[in-house]
Protein backbone atom coordinates (compact mmCIF):
# COMPACT_ATOMS: atom_id res chain seq x y z
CA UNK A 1 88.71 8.82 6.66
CA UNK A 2 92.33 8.45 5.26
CA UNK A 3 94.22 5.25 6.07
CA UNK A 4 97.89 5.80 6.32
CA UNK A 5 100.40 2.29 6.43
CA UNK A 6 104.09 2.50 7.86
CA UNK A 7 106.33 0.24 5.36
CA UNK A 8 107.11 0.84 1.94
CA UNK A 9 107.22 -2.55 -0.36
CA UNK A 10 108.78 -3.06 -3.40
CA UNK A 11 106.86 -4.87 -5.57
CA UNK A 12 103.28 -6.23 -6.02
CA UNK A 13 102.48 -9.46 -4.17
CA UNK A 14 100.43 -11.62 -6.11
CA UNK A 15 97.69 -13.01 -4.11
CA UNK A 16 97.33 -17.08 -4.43
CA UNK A 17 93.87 -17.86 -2.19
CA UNK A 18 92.81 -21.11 -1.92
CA UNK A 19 89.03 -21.19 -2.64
CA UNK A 20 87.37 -19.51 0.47
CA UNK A 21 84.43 -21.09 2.28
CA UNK A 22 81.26 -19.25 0.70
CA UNK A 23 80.27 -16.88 3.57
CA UNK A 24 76.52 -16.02 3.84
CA UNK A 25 74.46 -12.99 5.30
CA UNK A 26 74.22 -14.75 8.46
CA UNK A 27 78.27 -14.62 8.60
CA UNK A 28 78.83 -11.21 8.39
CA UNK A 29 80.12 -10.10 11.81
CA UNK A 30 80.59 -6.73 13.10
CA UNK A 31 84.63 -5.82 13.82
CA UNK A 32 85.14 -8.73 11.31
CA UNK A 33 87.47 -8.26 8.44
CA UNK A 34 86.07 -9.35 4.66
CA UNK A 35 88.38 -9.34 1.52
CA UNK A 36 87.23 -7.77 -1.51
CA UNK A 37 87.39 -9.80 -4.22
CA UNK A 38 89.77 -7.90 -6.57
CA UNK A 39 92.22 -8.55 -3.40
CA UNK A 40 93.10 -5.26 -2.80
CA UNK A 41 91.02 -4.21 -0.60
CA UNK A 42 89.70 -5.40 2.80
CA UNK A 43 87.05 -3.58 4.49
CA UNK A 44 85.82 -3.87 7.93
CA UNK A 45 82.37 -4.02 9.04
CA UNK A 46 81.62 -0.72 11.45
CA UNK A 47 77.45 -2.27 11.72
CA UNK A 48 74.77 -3.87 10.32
CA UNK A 49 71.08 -2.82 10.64
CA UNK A 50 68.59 -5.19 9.00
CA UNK A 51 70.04 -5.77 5.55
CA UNK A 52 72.80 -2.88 5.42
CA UNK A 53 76.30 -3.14 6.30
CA UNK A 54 78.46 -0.23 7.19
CA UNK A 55 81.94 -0.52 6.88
CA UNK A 56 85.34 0.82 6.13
CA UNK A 57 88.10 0.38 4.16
CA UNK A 58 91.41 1.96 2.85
CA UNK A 59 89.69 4.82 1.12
CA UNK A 60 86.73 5.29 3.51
CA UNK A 61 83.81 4.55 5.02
CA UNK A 62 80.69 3.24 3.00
CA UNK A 63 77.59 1.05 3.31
CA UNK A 64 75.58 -1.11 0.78
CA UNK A 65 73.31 -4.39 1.23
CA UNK A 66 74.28 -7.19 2.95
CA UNK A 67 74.09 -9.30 -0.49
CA UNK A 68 76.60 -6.26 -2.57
CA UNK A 69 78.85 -7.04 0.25
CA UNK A 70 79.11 -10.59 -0.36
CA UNK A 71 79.17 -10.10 -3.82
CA UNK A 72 82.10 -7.65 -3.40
CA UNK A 73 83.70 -9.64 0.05
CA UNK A 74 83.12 -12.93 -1.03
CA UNK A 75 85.50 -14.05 2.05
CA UNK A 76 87.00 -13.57 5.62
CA UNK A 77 90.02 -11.93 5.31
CA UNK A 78 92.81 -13.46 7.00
CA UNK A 79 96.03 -11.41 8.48
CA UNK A 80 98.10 -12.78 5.54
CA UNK A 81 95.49 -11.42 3.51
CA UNK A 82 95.49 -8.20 4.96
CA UNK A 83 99.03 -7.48 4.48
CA UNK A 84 99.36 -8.64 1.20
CA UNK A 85 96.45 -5.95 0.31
CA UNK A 86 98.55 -3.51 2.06
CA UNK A 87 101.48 -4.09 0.20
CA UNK A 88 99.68 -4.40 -3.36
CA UNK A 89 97.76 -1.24 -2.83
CA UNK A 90 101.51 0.89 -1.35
CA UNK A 91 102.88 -0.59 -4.57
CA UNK A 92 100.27 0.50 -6.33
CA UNK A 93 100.75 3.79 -4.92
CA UNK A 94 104.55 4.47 -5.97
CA UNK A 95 104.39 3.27 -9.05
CA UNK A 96 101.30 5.73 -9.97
CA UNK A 97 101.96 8.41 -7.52
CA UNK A 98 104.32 10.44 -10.37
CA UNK A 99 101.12 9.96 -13.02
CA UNK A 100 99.25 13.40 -14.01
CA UNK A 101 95.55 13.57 -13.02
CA UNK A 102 94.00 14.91 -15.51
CA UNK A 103 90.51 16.82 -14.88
CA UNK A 104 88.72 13.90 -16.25
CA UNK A 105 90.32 11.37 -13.77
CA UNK A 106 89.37 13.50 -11.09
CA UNK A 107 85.51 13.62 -12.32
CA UNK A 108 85.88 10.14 -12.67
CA UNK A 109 87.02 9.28 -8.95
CA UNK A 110 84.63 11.78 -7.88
CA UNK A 111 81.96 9.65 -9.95
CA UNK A 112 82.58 6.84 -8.19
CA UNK A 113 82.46 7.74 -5.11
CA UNK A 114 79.97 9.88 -4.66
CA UNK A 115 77.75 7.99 -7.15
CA UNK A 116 78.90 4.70 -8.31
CA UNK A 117 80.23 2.72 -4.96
CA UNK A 118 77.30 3.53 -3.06
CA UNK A 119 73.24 3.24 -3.38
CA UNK A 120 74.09 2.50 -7.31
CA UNK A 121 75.32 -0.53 -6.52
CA UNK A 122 72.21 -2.27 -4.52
CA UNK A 123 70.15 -1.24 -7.14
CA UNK A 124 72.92 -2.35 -9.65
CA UNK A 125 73.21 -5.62 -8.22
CA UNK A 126 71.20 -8.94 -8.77
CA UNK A 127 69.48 -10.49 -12.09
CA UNK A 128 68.44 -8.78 -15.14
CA UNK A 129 64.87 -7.89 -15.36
CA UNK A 130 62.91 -8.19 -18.67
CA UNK A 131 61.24 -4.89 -17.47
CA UNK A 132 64.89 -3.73 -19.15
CA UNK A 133 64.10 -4.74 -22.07
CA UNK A 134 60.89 -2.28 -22.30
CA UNK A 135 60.55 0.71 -23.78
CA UNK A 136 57.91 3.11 -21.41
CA UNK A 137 58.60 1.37 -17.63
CA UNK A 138 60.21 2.80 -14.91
CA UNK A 139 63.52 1.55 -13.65
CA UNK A 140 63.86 2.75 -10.65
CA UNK A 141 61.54 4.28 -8.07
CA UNK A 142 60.79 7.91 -6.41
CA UNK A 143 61.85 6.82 -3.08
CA UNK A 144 65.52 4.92 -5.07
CA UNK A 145 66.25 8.09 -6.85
CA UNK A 146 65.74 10.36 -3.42
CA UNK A 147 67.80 8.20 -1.27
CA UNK A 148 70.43 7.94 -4.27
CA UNK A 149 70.92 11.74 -4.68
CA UNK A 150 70.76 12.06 -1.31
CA UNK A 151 73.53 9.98 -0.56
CA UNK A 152 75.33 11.36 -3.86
CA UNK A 153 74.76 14.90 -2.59
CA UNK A 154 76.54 14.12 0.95
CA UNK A 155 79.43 12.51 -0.53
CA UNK A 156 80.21 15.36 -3.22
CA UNK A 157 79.98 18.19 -0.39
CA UNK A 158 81.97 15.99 1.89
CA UNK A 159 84.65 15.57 -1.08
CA UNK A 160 84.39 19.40 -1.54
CA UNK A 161 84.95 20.33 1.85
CA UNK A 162 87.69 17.87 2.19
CA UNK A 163 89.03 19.62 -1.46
CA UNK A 164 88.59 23.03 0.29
CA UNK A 165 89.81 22.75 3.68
CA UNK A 166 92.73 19.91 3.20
CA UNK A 167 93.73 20.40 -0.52
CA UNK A 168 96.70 17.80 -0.01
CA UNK A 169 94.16 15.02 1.42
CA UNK A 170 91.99 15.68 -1.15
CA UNK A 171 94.49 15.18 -3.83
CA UNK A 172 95.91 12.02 -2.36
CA UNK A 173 92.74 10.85 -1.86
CA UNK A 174 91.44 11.69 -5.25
CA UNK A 175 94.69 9.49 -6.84
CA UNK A 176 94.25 6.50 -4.61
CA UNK A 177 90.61 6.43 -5.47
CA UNK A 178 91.23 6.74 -9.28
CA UNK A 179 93.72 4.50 -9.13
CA UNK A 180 91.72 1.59 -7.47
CA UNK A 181 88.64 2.23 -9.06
CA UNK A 182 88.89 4.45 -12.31
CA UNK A 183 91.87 2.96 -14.06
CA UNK A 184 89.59 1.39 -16.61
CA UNK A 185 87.57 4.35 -17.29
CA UNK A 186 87.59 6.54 -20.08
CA UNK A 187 90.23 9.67 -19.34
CA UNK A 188 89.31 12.41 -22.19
């Protein structure tokens, strides 16, 4: 799912939030809108089912635990907040849009999504274990690595099909995701 926005800004809003009332579990509302903490995105909560929320956002749809959410959508967004976002990520946009995407940048984007911004991140999230720190343990279990190349598989055959059948999508999508969540990543 592609989100498309009707103005054009012309320069990046920068977003001044007074500090937010700390939203738990129990807060998280289907339909409601949550900001993401790097303020550019806000994603909207499609369902929860025991600890997993399913939303979407700007770039797509996605799902994670109820405690990466908060850690990512610390807040409700408001409708200030929401167009700001939209006008940061449109400026965003024209001022990368010209940028070549090199093959690198597009495995990176495809990283991300497909790998990164999804199970990864559950497992990613919360404290350190000193089980790290040891040589000869398992991180991560047989039923964590199924359900993580599971879900990496789907999203890499959905980007494919997407890259096959709507070539243009693909690319735009492709930029937009690099740009929000690659920039930082190593390019050769």
């Amino acid at each position: 799912m592609i989100f498309t926005f009707a103005f054009q800004p012309s320069a990046f809003t920068v977003i001044h939030m007074a500090t937010p009332k700390k939203i738990t579990g129990k807060d998280l509302v289907v339909g409601a809108s949550y900001l993401h903490r790097n303020g550019l995105f806000v994603r909207h909560i499609d369902a929860i089912e025991g600890g997993t929320v399913s939303y979407h956002d700007q770039y797509g749809e996605g799902c994670c635990s109820k405690q990466v959410f908060l850690n990512l959508c610390p807040s409700v967004a408001t409708a200030e907040d929401v167009a700001t976002a939209t006008q940061n990520l449109l400026a965003i946009d024209q001022a990368t849009s010209g940028d070549k995407l090199t093959l690198r940048d597009e495995a990176n984007a495809v990283t991300a999504y497909a790998f990164r911004n999804g199970f990864l991140e559950d497992l990613h999230a919360g404290k350190p274990s000193p089980l790290l720190e040891q040589p000869g343990y398992s991180r991560i279990s047989d039923d964590e690595m199924k359900r993580l190349m599971i879900e990496a598989s789907e999203k890499l055959a959905q980007m494919l099909r997407l890259k096959q059948q709507e070539p243009l999508k693909y690319d735009a999508f492709i930029r937009k995701y690099h740009r929000a969540y690659c920039r930082a990543w190593k390019r050769e």
